[in-house]
N, C-alpha and C. Protein backbone atom coordinates (compact mmCIF):
# COMPACT_ATOMS: atom_id res chain seq x y z
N UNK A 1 -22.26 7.00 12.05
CA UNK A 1 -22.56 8.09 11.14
C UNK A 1 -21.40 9.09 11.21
N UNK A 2 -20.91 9.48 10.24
CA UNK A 2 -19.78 10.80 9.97
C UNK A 2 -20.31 11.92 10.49
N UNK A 3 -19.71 12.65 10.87
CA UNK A 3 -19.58 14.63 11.49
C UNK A 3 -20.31 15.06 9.76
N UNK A 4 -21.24 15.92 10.00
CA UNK A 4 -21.09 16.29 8.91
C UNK A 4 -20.06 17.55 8.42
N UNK A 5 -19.96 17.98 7.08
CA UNK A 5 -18.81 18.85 6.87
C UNK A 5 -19.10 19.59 7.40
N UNK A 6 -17.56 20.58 7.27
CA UNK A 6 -18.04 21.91 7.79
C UNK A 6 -17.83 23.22 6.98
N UNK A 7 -18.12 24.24 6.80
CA UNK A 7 -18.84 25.09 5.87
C UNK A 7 -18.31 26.43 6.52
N UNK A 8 -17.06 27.35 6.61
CA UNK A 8 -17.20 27.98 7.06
C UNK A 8 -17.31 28.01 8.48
N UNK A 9 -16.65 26.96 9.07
CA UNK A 9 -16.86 26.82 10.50
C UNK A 9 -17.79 26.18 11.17
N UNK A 10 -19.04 25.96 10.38
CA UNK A 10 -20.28 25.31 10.47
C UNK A 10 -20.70 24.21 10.03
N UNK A 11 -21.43 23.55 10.82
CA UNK A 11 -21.66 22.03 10.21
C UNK A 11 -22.66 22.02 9.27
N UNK A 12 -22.45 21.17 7.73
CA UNK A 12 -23.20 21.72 6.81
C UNK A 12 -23.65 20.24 6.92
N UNK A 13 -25.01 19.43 6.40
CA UNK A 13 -25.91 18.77 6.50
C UNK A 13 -26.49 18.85 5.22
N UNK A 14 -26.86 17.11 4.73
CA UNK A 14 -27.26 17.86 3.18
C UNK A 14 -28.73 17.11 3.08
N UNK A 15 -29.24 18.04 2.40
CA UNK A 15 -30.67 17.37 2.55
C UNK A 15 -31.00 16.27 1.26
N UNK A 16 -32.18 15.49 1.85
CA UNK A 16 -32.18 14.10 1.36
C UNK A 16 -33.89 14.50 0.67
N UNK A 17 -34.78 15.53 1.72
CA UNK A 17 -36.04 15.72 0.97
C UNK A 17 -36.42 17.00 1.28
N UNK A 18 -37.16 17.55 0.63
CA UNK A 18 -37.80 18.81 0.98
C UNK A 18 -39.67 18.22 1.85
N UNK A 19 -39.83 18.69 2.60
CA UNK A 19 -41.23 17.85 2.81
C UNK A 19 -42.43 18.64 2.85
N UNK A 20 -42.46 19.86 3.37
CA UNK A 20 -43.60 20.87 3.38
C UNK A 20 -42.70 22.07 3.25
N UNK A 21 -43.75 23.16 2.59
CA UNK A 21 -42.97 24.80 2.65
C UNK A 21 -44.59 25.20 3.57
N UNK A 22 -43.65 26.54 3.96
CA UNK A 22 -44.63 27.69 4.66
C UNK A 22 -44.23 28.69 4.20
N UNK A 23 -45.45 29.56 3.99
CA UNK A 23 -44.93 31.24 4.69
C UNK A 23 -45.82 31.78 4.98
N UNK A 24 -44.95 32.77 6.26
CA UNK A 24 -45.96 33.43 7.56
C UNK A 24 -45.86 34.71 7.00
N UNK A 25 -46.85 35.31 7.09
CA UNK A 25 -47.47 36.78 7.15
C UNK A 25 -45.95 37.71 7.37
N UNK A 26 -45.07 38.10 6.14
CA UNK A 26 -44.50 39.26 6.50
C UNK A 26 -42.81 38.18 6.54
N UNK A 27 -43.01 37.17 6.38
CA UNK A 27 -41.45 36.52 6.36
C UNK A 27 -41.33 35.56 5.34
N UNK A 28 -40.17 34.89 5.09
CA UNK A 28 -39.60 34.56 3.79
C UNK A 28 -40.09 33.03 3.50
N UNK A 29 -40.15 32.60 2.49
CA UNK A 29 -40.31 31.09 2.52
C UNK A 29 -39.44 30.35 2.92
N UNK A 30 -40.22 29.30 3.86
CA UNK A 30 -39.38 28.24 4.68
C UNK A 30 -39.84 27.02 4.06
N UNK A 31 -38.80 25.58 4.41
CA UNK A 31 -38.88 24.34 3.86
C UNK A 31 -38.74 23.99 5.14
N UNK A 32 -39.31 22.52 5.45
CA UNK A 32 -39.45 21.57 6.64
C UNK A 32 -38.31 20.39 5.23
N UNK A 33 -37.19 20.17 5.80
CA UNK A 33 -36.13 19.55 5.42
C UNK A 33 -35.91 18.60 6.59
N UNK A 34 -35.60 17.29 5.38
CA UNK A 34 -35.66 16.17 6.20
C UNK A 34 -33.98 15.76 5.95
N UNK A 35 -33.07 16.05 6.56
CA UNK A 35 -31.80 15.64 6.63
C UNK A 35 -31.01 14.36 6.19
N UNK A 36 -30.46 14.38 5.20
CA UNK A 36 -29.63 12.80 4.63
C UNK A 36 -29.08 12.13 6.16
N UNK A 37 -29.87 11.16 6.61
CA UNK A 37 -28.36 10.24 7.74
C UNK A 37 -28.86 10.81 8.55
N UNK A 38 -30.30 11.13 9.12
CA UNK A 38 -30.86 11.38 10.57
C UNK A 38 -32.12 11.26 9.83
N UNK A 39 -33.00 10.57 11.57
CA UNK A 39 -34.12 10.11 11.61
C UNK A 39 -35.16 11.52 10.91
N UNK A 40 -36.30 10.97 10.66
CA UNK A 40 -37.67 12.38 10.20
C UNK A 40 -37.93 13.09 11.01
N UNK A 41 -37.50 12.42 12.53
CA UNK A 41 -38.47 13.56 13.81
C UNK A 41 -37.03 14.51 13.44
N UNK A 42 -35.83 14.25 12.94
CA UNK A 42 -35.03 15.72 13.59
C UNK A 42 -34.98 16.48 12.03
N UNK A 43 -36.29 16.42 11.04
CA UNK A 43 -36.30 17.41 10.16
C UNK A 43 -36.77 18.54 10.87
N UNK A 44 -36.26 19.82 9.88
CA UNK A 44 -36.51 21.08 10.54
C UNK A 44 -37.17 22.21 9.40
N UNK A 45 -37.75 23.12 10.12
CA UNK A 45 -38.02 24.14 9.23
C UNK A 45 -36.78 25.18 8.84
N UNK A 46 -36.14 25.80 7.70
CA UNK A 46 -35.46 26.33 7.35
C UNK A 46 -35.76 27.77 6.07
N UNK A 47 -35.17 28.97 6.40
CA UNK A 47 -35.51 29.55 5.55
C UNK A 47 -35.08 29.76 4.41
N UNK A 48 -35.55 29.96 3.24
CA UNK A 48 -35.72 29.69 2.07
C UNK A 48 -33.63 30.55 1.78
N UNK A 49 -33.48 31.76 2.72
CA UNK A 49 -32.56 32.00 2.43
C UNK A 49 -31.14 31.38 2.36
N UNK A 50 -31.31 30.45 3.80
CA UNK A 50 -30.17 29.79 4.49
C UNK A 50 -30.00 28.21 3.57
N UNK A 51 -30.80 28.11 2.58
CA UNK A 51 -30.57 27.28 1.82
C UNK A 51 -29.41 27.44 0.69
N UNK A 52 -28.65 27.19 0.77
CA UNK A 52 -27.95 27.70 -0.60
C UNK A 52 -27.09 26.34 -1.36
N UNK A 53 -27.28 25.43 -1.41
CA UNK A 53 -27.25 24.23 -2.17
C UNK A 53 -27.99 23.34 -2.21
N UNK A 54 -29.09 23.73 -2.20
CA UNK A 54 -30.32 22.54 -2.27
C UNK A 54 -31.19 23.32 -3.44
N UNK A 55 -30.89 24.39 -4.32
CA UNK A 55 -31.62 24.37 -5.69
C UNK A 55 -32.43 23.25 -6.16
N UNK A 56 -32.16 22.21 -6.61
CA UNK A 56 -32.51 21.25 -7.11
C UNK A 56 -33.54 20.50 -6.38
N UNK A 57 -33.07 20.38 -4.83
CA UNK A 57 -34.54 19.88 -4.15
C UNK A 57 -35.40 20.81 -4.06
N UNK A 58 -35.11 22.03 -3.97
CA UNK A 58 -36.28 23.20 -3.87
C UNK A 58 -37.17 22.99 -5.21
N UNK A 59 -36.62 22.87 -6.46
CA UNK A 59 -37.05 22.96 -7.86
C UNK A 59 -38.25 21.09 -8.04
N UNK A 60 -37.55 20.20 -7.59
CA UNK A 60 -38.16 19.04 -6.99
C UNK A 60 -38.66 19.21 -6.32
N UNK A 61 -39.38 19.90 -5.26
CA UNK A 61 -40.38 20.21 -4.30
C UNK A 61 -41.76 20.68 -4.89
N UNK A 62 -41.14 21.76 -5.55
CA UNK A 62 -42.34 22.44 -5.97
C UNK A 62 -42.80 22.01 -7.24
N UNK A 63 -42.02 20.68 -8.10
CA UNK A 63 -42.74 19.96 -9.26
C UNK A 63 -43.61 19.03 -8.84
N UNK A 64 -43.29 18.22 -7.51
CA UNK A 64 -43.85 17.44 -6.94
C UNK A 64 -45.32 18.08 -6.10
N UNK A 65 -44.95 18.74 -5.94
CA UNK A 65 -46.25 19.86 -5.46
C UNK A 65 -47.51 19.70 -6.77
N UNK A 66 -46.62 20.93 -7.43
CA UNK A 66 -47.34 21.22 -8.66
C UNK A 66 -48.43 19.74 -8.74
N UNK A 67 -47.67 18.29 -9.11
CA UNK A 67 -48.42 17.66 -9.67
C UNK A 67 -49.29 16.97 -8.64
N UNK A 68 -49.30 17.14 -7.56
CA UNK A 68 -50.21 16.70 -6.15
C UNK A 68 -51.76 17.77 -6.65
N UNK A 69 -51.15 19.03 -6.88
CA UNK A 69 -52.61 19.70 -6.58
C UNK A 69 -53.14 19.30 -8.04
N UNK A 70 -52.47 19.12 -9.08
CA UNK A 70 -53.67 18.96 -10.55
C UNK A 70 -54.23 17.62 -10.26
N UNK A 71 -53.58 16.58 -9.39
CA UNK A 71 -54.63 15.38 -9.35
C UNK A 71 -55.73 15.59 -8.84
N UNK A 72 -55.91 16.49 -7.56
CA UNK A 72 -56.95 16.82 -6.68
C UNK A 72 -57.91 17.31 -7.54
């Protein structure tokens, strides 16, 4: 597997799924992100801020959502 890039000094990682969101009482929305090119146990929770190129899976998250709860 490749290093992933780096971003400002930082290793940037690109996500492959969005899998659950939260938000806690008084803080920002977070995504449980499941990482392109690493296993599911090392997805993580992330906040909605520190996301800043995953638009599109965020927007795919919450369509896929959307249509989970009208089947119910």
């Amino acid at each position: 597997m490749a290093p992933p890039d780096l971003v400002h000094n930082e290793p940037e990682f690109e996500v492959e799924a969005m899998l659950k969101s939260r938000q806690l009482r008084g803080q920002e929305q977070e995504y449980l992100i499941k990482w392109k090119g690493h296993h599911p146990i090392e997805a993580s929770w992330v906040n909605e801020s520190n996301i800043k190129y995953a638009q599109a899976a965020i927007e795919e998250f919450h369509t896929r959502s959307a249509k989970k709860r009208r089947r119910t």
